[in-house]
PDB file of N, CA and C in Angstrom:
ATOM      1  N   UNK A   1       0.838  -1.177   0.000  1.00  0.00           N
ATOM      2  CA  UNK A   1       0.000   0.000   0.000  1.00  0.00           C
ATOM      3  C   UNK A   1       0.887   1.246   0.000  1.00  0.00           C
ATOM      4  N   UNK A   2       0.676   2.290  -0.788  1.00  0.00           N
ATOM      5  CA  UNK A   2       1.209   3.488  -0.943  1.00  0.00           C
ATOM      6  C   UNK A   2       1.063   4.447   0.184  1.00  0.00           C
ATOM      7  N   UNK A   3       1.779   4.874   0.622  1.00  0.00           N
ATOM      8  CA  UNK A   3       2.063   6.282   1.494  1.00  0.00           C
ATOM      9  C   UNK A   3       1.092   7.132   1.407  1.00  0.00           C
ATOM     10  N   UNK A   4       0.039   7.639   2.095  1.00  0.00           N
ATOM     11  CA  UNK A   4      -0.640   8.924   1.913  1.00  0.00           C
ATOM     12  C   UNK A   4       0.396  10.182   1.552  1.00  0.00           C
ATOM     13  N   UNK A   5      -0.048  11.190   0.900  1.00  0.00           N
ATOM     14  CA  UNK A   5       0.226  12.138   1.080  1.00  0.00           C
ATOM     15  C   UNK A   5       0.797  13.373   2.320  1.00  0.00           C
ATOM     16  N   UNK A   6       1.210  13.852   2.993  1.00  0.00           N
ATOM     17  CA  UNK A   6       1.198  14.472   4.627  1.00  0.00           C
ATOM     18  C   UNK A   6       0.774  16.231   4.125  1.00  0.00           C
ATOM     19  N   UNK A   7       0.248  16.579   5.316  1.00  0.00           N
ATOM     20  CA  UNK A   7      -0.445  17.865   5.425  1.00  0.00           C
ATOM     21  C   UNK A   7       0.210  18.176   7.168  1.00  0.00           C
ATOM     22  N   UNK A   8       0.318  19.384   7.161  1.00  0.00           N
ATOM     23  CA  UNK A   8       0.073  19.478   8.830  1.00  0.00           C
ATOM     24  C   UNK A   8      -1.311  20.131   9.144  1.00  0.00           C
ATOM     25  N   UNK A   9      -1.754  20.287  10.193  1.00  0.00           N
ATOM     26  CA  UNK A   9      -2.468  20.417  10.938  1.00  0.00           C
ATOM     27  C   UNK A   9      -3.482  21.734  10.637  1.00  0.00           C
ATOM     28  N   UNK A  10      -2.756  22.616  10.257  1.00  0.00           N
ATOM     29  CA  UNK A  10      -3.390  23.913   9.167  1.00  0.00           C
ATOM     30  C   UNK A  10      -3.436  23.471   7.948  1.00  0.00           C
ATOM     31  N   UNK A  11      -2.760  22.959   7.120  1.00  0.00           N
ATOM     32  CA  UNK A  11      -3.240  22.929   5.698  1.00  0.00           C
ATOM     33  C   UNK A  11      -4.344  22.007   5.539  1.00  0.00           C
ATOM     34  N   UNK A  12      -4.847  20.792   6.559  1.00  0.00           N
ATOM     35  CA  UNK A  12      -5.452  20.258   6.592  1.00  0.00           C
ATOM     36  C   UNK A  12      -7.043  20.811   6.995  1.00  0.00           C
ATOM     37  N   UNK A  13      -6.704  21.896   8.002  1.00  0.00           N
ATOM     38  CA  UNK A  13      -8.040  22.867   8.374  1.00  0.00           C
ATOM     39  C   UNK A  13      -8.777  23.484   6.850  1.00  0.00           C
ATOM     40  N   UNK A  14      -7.652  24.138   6.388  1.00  0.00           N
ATOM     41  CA  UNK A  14      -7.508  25.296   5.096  1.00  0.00           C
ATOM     42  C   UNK A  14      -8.120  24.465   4.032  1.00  0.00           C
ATOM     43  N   UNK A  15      -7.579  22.942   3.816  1.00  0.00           N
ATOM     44  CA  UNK A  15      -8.727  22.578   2.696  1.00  0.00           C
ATOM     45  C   UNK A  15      -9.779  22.113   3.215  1.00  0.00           C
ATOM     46  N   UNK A  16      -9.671  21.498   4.373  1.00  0.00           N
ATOM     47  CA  UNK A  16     -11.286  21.193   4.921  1.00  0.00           C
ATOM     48  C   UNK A  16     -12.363  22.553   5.083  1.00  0.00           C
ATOM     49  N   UNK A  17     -11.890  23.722   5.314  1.00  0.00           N
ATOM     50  CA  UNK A  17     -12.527  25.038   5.165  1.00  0.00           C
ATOM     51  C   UNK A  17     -12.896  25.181   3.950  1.00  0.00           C
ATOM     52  N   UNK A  18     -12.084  25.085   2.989  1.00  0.00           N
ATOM     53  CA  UNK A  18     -12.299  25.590   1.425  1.00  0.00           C
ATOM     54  C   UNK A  18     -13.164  24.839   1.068  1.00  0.00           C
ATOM     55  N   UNK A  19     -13.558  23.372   1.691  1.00  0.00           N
ATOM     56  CA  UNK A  19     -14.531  22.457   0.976  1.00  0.00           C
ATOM     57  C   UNK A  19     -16.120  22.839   1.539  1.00  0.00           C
ATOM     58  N   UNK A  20     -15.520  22.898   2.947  1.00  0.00           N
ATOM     59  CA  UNK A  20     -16.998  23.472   3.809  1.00  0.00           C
ATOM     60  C   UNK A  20     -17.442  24.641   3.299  1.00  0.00           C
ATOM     61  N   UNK A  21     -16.998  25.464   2.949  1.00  0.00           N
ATOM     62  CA  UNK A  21     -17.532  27.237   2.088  1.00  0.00           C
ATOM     63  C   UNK A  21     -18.254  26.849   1.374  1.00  0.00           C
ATOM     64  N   UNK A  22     -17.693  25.779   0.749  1.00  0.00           N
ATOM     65  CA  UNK A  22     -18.647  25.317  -0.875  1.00  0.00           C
ATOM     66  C   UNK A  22     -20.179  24.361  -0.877  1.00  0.00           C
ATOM     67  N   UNK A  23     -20.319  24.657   0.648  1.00  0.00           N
ATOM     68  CA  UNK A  23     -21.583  24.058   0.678  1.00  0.00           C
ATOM     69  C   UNK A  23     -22.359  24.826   1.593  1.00  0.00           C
ATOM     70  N   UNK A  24     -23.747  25.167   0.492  1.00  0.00           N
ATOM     71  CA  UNK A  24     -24.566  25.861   1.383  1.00  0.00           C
ATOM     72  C   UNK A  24     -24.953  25.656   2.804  1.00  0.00           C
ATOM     73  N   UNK A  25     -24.953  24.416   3.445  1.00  0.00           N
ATOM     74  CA  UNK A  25     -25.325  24.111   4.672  1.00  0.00           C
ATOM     75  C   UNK A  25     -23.932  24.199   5.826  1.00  0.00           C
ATOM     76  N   UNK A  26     -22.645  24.317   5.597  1.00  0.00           N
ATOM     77  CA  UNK A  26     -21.660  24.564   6.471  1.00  0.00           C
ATOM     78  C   UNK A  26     -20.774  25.333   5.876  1.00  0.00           C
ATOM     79  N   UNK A  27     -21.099  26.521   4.953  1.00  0.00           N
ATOM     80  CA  UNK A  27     -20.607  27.657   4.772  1.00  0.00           C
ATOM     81  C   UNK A  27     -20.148  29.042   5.756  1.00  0.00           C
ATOM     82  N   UNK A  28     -20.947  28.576   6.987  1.00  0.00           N
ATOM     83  CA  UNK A  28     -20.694  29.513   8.401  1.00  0.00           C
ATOM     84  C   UNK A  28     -19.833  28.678   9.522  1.00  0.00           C
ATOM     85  N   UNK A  29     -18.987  27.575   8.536  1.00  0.00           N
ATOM     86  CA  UNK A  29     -17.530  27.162   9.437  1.00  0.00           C
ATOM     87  C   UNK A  29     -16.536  28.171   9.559  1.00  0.00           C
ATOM     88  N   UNK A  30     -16.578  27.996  10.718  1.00  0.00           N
ATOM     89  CA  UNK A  30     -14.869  28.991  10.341  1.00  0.00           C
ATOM     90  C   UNK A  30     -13.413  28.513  11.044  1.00  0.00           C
ATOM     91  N   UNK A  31     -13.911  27.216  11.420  1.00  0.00           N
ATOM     92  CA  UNK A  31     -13.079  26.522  12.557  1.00  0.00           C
ATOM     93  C   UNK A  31     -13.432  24.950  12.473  1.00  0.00           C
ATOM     94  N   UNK A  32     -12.329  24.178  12.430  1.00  0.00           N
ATOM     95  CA  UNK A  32     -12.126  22.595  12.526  1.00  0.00           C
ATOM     96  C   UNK A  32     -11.249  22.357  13.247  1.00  0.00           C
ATOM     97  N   UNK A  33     -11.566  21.803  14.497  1.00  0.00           N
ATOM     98  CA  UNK A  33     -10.788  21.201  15.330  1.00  0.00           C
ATOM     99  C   UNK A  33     -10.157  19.509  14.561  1.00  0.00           C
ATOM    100  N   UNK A  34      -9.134  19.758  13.894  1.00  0.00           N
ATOM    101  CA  UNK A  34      -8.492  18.479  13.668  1.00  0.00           C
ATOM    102  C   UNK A  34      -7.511  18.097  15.037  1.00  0.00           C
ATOM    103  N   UNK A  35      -7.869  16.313  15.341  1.00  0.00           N
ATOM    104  CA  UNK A  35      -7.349  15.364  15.920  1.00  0.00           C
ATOM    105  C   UNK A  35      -6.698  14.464  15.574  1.00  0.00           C
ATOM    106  N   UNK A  36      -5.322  13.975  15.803  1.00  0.00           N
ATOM    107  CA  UNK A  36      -4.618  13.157  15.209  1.00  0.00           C
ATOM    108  C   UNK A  36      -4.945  11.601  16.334  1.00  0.00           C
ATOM    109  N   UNK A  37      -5.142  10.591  15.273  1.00  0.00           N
ATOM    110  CA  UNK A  37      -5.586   9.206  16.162  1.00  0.00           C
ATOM    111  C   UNK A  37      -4.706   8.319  16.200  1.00  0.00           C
ATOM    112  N   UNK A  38      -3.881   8.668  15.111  1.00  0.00           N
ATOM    113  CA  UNK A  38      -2.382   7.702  15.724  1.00  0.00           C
ATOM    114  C   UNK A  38      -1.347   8.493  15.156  1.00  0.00           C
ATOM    115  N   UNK A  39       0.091   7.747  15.572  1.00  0.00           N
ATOM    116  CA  UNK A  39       1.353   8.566  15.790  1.00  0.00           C
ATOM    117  C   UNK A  39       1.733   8.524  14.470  1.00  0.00           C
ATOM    118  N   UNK A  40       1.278   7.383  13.901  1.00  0.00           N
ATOM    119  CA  UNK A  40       2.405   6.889  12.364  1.00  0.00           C
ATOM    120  C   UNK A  40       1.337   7.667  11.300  1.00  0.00           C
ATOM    121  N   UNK A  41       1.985   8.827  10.583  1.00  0.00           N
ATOM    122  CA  UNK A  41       2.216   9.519   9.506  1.00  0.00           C
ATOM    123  C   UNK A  41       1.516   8.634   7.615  1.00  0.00           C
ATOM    124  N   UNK A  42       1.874   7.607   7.628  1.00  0.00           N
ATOM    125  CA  UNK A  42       1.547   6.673   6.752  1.00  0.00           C
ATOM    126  C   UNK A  42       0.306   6.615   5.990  1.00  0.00           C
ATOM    127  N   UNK A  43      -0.736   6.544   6.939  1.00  0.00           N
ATOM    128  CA  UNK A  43      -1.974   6.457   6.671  1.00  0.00           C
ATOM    129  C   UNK A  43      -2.953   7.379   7.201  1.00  0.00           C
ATOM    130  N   UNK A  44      -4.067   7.125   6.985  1.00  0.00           N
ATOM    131  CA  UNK A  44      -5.758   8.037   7.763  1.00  0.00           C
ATOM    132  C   UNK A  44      -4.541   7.805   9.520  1.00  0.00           C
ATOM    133  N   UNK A  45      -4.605   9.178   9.967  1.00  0.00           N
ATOM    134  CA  UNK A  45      -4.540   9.201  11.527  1.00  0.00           C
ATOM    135  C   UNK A  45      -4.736  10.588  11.590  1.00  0.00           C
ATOM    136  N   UNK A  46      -5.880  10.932  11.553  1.00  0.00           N
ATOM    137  CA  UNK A  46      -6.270  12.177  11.867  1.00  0.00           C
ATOM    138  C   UNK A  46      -8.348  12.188  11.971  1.00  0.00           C
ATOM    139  N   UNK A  47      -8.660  12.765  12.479  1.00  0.00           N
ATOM    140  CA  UNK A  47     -10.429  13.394  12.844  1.00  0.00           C
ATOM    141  C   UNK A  47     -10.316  14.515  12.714  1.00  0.00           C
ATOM    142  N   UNK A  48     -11.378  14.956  12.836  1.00  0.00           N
ATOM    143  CA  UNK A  48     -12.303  16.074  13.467  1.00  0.00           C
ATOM    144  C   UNK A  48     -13.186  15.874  15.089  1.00  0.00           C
ATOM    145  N   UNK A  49     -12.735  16.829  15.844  1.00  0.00           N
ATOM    146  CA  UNK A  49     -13.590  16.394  17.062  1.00  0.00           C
ATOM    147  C   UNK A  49     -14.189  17.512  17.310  1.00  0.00           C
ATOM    148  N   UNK A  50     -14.750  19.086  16.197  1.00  0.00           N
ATOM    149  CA  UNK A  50     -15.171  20.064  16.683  1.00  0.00           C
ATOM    150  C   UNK A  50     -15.568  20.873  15.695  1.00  0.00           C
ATOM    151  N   UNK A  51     -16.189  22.066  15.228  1.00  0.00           N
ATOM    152  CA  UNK A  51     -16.986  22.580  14.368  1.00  0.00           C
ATOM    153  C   UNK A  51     -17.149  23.678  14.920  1.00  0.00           C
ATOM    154  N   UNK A  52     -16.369  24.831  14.695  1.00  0.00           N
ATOM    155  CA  UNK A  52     -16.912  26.663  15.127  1.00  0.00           C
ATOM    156  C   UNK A  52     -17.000  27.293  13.908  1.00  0.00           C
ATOM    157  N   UNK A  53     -18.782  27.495  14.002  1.00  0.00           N
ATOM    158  CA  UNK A  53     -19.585  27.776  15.135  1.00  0.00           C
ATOM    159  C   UNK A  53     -20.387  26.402  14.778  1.00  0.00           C
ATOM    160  N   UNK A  54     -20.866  25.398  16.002  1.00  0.00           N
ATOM    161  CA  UNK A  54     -21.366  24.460  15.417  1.00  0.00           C
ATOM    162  C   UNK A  54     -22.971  24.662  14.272  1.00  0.00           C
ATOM    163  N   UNK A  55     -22.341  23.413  13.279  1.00  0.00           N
ATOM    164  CA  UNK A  55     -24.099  23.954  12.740  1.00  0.00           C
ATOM    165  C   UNK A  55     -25.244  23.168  12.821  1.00  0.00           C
ATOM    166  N   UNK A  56     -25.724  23.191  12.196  1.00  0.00           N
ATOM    167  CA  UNK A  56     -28.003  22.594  12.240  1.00  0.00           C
ATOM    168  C   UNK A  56     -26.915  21.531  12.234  1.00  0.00           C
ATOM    169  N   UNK A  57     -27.994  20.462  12.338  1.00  0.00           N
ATOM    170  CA  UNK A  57     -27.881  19.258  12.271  1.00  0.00           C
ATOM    171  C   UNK A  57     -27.756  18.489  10.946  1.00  0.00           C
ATOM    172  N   UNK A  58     -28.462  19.131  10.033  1.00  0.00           N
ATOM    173  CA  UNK A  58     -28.036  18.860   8.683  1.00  0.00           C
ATOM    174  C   UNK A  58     -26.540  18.867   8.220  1.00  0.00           C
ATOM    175  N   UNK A  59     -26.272  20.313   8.705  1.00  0.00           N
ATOM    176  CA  UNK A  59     -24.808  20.445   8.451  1.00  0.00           C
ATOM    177  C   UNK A  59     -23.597  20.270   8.752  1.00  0.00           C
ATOM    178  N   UNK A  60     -24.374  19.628   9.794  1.00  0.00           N
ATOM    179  CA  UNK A  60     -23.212  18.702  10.930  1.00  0.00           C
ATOM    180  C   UNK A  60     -22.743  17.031   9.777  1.00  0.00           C
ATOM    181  N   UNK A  61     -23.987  17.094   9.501  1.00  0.00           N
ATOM    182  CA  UNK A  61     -23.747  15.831   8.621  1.00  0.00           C
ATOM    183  C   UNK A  61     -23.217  15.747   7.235  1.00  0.00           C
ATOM    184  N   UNK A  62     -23.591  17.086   6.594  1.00  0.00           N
ATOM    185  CA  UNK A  62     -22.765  17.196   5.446  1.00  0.00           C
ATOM    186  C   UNK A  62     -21.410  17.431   5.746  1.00  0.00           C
ATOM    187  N   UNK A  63     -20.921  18.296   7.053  1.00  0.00           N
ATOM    188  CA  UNK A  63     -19.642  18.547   7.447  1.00  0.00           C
ATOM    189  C   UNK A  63     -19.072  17.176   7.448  1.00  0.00           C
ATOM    190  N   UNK A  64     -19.585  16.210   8.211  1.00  0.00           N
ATOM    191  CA  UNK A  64     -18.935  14.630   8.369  1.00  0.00           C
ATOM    192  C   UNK A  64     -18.293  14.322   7.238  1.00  0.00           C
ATOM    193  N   UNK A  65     -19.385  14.457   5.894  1.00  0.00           N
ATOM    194  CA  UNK A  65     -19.048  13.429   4.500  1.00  0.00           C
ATOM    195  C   UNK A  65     -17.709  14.162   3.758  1.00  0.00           C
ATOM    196  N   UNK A  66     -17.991  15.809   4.143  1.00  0.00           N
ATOM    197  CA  UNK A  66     -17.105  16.615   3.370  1.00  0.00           C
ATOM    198  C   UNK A  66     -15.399  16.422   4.451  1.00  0.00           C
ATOM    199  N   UNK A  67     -15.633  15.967   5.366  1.00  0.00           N
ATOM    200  CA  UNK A  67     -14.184  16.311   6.310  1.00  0.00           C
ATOM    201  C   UNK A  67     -13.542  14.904   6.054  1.00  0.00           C
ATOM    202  N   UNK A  68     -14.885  13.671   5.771  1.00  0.00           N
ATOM    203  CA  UNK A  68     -14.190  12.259   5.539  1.00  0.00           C
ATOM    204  C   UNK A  68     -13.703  12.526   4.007  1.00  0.00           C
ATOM    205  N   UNK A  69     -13.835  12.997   3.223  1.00  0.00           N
ATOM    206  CA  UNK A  69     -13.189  13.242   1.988  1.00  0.00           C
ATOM    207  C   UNK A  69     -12.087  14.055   1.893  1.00  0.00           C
ATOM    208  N   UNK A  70     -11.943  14.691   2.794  1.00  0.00           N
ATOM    209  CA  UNK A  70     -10.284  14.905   2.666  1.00  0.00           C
ATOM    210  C   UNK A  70      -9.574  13.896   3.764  1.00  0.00           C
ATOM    211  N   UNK A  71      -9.906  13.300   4.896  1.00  0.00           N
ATOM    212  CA  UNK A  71      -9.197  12.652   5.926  1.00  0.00           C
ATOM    213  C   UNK A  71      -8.860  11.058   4.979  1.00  0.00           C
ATOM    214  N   UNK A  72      -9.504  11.020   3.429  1.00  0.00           N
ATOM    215  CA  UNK A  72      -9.236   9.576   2.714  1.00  0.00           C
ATOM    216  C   UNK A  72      -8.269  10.725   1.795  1.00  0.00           C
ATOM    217  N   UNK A  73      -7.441  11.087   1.856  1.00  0.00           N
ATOM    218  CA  UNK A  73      -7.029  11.789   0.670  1.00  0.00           C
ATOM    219  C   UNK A  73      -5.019  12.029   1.713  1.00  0.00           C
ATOM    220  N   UNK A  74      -5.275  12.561   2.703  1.00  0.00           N
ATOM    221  CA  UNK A  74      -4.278  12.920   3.382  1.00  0.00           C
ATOM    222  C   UNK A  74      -3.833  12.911   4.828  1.00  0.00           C
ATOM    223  N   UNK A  75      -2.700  12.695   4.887  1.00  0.00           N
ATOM    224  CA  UNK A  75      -2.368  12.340   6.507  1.00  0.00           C
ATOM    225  C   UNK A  75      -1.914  13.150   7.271  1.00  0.00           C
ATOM    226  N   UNK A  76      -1.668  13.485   8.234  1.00  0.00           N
ATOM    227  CA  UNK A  76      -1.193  14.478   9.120  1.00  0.00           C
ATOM    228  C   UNK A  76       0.038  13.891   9.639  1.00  0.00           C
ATOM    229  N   UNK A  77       1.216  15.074   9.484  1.00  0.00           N
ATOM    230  CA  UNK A  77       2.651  15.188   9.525  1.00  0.00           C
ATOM    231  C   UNK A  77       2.534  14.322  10.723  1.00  0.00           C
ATOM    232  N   UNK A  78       3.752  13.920  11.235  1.00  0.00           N
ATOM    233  CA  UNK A  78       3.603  13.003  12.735  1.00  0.00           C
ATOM    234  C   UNK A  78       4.514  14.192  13.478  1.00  0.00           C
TER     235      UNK A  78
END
């Protein structure tokens, strides 16, 4: 299996922001608390555990699908 890509911890906010703008229902993000879930760099080891300002409930859920589409794309620096 191939190496993810690495991001740190802001560039990872910055495109998860740029993706959230682009949707009418979590366009009033302005904040992603990214969490790293394991140490090794390699693969998916990173979440989300937070959302400012949180939104509806709808957009909590589009936030999910849009934050899991970049967390399959890139890893966070170790």
């Amino acid at each position: 299996m191939e190496e993810m890509p690495l991001k740190t911890a802001e560039e990872l906010e910055a495109e998860c922001l740029r993706l959230l703008h682009a949707n009418m229902t979590t366009r009033e993000i302005q904040r992603v608390g990214i969490v790293r879930t394991h140490a090794d760099g390699s693969g998916p080891n990173w979440t989300y555990n937070q959302l400012y300002p949180e939104p509806t409930p709808i957009g909590k859920h589009d936030a999910h699908g849009i934050i899991a589409s970049v967390a399959g794309k890139w890893a966070l620096v170790a």
